[in-house]
Protein backbone atom coordinates (compact mmCIF):
# COMPACT_ATOMS: atom_id res chain seq x y z
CA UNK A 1 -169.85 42.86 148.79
CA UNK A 2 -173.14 43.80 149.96
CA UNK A 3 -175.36 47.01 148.46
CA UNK A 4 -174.54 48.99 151.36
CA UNK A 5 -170.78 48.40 151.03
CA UNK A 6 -170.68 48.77 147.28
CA UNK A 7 -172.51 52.43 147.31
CA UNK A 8 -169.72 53.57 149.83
CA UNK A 9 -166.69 52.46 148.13
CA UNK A 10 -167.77 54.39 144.42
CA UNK A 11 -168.11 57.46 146.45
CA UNK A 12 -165.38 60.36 146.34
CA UNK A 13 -164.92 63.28 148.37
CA UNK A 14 -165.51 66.53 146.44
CA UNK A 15 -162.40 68.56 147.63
CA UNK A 16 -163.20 71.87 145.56
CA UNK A 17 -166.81 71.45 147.48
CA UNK A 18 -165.45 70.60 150.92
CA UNK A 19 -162.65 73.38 150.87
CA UNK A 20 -165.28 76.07 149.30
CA UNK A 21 -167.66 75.22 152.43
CA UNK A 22 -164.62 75.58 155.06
CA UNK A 23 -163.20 78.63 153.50
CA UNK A 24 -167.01 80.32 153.65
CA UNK A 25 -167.17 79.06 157.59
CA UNK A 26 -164.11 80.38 158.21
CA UNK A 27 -164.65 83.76 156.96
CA UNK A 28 -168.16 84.11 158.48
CA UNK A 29 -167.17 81.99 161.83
CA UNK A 30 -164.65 85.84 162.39
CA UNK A 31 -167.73 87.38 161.68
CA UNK A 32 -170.16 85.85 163.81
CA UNK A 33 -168.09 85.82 166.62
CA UNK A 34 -166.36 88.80 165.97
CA UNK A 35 -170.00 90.24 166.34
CA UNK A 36 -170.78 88.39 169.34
CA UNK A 37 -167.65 89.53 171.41
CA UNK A 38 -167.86 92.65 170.51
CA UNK A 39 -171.94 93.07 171.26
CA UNK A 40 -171.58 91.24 174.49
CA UNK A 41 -169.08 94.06 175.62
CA UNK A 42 -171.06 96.77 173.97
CA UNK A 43 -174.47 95.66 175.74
CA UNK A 44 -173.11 95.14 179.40
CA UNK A 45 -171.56 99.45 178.73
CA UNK A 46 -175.42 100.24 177.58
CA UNK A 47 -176.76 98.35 180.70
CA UNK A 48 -174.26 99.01 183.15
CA UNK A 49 -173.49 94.92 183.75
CA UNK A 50 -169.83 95.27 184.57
CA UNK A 51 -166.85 93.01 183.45
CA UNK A 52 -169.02 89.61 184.55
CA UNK A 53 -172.19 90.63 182.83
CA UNK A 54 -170.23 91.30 179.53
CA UNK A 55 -168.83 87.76 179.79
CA UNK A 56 -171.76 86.31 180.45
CA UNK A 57 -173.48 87.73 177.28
CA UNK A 58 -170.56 87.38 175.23
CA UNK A 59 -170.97 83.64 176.32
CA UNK A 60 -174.22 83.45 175.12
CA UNK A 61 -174.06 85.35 172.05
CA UNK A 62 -170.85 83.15 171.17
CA UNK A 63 -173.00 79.96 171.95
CA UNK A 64 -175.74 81.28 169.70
CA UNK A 65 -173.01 81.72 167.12
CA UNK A 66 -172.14 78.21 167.42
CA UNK A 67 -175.17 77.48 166.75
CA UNK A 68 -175.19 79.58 163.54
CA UNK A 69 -172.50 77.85 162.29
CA UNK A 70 -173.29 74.48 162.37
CA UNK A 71 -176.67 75.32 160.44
CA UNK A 72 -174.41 77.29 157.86
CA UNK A 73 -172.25 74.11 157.58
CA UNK A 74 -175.27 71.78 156.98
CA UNK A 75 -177.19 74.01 154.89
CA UNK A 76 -174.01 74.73 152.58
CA UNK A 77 -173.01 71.30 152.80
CA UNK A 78 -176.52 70.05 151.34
CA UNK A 79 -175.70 73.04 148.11
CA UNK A 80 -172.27 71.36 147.92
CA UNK A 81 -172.46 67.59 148.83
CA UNK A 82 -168.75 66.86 150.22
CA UNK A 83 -169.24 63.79 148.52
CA UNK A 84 -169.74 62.45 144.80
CA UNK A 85 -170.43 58.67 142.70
CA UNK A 86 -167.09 57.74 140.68
């Protein structure tokens, strides 16, 4: 077996850490775009955009929240490595 092969096989994934990180992302993913559904609607009222306007920002807010999330997934996942050494 080669080094490289040997340091993957004694690793284990750290379920409590991996479920801990997806139960966080879930419950902050309703949040975020929750928040960006409902401020896309609520900006195209204050600035008069009509029903294509709101969807447009709502498309951009819930891209930015996309966005969001996959830097709360990395960051969280660097505080709780998915993975561990046997």
């Amino acid at each position: 077996m080669t080094p490289q092969a040997s340091q993957t096989a004694s690793r284990q994934i750290a379920w409590s850490s991996v479920i801990t990180v997806i139960s966080a992302a879930i419950l902050i993913s309703a949040e975020v775009f929750g928040a960006a559904f409902a401020g896309g609607w609520a900006l195209s009222i204050l600035f008069d955009l009509g029903d294509t306007g709101a969807h447009v920002i709502q498309a951009l807010l819930f891209a930015l929240g996309v966005f969001v999330m996959i830097s709360f997934v990395r960051n969280a996942s660097r505080i709780e490595p998915f993975t561990r050494r046997a």
